[in-house]
C-alpha atoms as a PDB file:
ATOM      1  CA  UNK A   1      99.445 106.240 111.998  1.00  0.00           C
ATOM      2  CA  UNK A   2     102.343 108.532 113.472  1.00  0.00           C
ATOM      3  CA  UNK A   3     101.722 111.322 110.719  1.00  0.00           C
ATOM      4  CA  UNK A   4      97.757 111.093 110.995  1.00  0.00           C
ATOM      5  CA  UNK A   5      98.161 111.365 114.949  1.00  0.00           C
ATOM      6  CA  UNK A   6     100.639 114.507 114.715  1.00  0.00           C
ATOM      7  CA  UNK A   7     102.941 113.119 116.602  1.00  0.00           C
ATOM      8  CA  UNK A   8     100.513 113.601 119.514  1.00  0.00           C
ATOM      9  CA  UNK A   9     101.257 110.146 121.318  1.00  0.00           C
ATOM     10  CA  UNK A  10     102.861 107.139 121.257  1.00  0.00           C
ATOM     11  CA  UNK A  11     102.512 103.903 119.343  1.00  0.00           C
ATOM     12  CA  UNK A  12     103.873 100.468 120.486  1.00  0.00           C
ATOM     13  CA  UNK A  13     104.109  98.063 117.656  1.00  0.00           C
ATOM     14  CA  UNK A  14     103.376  94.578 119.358  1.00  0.00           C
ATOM     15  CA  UNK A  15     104.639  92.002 116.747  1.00  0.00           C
ATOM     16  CA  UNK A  16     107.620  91.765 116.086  1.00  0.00           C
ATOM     17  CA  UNK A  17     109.204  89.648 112.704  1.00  0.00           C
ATOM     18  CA  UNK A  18     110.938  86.746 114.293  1.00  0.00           C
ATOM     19  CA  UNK A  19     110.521  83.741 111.980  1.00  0.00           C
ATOM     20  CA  UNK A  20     112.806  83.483 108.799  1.00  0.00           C
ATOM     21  CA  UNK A  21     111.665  82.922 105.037  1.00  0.00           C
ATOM     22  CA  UNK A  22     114.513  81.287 103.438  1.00  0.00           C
ATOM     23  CA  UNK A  23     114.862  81.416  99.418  1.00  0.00           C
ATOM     24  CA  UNK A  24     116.983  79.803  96.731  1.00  0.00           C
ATOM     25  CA  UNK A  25     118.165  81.975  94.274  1.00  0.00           C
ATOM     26  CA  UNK A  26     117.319  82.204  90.750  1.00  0.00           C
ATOM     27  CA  UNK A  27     118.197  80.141  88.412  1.00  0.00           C
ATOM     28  CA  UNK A  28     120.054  77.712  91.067  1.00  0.00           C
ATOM     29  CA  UNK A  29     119.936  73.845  90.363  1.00  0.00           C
ATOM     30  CA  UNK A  30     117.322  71.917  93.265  1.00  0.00           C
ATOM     31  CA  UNK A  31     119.344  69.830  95.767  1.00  0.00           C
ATOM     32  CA  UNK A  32     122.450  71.510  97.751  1.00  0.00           C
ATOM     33  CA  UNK A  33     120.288  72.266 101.019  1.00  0.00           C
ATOM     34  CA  UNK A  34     118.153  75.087 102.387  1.00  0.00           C
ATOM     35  CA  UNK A  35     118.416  78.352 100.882  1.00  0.00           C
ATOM     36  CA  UNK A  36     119.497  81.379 102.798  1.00  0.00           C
ATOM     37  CA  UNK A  37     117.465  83.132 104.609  1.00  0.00           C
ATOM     38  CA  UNK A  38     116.049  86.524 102.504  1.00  0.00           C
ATOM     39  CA  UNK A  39     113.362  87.976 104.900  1.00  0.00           C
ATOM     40  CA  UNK A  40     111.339  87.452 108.623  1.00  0.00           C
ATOM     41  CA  UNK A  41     107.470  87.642 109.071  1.00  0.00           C
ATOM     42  CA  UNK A  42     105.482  87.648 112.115  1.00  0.00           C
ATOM     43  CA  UNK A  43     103.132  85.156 112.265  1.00  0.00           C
ATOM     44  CA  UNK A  44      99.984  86.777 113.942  1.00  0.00           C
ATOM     45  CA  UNK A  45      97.403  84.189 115.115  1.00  0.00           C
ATOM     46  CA  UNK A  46      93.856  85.573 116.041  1.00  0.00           C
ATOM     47  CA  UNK A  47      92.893  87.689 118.653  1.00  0.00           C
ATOM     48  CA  UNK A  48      96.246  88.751 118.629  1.00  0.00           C
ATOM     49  CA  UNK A  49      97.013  92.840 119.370  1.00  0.00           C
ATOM     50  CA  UNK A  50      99.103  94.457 116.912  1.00  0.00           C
ATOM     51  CA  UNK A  51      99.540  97.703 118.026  1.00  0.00           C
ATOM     52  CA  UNK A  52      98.797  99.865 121.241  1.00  0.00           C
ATOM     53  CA  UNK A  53      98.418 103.631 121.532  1.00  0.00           C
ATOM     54  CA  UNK A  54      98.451 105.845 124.510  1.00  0.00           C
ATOM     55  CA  UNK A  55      98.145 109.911 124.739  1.00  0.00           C
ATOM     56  CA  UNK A  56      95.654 110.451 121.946  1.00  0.00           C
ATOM     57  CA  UNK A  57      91.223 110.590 122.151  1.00  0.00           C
ATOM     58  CA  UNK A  58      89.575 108.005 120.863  1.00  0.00           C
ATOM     59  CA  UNK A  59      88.443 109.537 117.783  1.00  0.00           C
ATOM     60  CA  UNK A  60      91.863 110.586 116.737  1.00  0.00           C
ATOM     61  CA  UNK A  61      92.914 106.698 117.331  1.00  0.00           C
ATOM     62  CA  UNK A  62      89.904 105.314 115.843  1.00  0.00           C
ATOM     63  CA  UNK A  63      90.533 106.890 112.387  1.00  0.00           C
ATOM     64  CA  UNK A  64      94.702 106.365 112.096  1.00  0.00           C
ATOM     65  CA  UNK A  65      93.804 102.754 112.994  1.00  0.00           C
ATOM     66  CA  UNK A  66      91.311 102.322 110.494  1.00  0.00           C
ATOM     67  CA  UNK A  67      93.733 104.227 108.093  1.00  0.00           C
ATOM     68  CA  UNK A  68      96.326 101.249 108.996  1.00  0.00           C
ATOM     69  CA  UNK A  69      93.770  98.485 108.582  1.00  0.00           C
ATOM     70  CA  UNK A  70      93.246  99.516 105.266  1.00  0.00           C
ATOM     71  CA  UNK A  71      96.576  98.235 104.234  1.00  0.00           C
ATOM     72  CA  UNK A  72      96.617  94.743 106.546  1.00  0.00           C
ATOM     73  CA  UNK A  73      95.713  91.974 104.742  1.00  0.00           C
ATOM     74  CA  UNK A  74      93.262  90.813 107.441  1.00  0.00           C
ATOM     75  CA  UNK A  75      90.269  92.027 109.457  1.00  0.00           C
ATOM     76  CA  UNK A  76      91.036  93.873 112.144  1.00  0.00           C
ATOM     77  CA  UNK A  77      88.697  95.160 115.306  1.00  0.00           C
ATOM     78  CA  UNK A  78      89.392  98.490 117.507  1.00  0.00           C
ATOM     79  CA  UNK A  79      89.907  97.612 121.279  1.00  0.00           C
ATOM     80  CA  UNK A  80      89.964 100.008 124.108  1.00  0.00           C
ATOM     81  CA  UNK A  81      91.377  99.699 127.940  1.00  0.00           C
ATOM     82  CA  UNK A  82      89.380 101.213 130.838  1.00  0.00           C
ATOM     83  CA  UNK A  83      91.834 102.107 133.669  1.00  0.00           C
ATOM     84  CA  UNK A  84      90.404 102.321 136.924  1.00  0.00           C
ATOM     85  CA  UNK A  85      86.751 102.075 135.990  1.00  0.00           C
END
């Protein structure tokens, strides 16, 4: 999203990867308690905004989100804010 918008505004990212995924390693015998933790996710329930972006038109925004959506693994919609209306 940053390259498509030129650097032209600014992007919040809204989520952030709090909950841990915790693996065994390979090859490790079952038993001897809960493996370390190897990663974090963000779980993202629905309705939920994932990012926000601020100093760019519409059109601009509309197509680096829909650039980004292309690589979520779930639908996503386009919302906008009107300020003062």
């Amino acid at each position: 999203m940053t390259r498509h918008i030129k650097r032209g505004g600014r992007i919040w990212i809204r989520i952030f990867p709090d909950k841990p995924i915790s693996e065994k390693p390979a090859e490790v015998r079952m038993g001897n308690g809960k493996g370390n933790p190897e990663y974090y996710v963000a779980e993202i329930q629905p309705g939920k905004m994932l990012y926000e972006m601020d100093g760019v038109d519409e059109v601009l925004a509309r197509e680096a989100f829909r650039l980004a959506a292309a690589k979520l693994p779930i639908q996503t919609a386009f919302v906008t804010r009107m300020i003062g209306s």
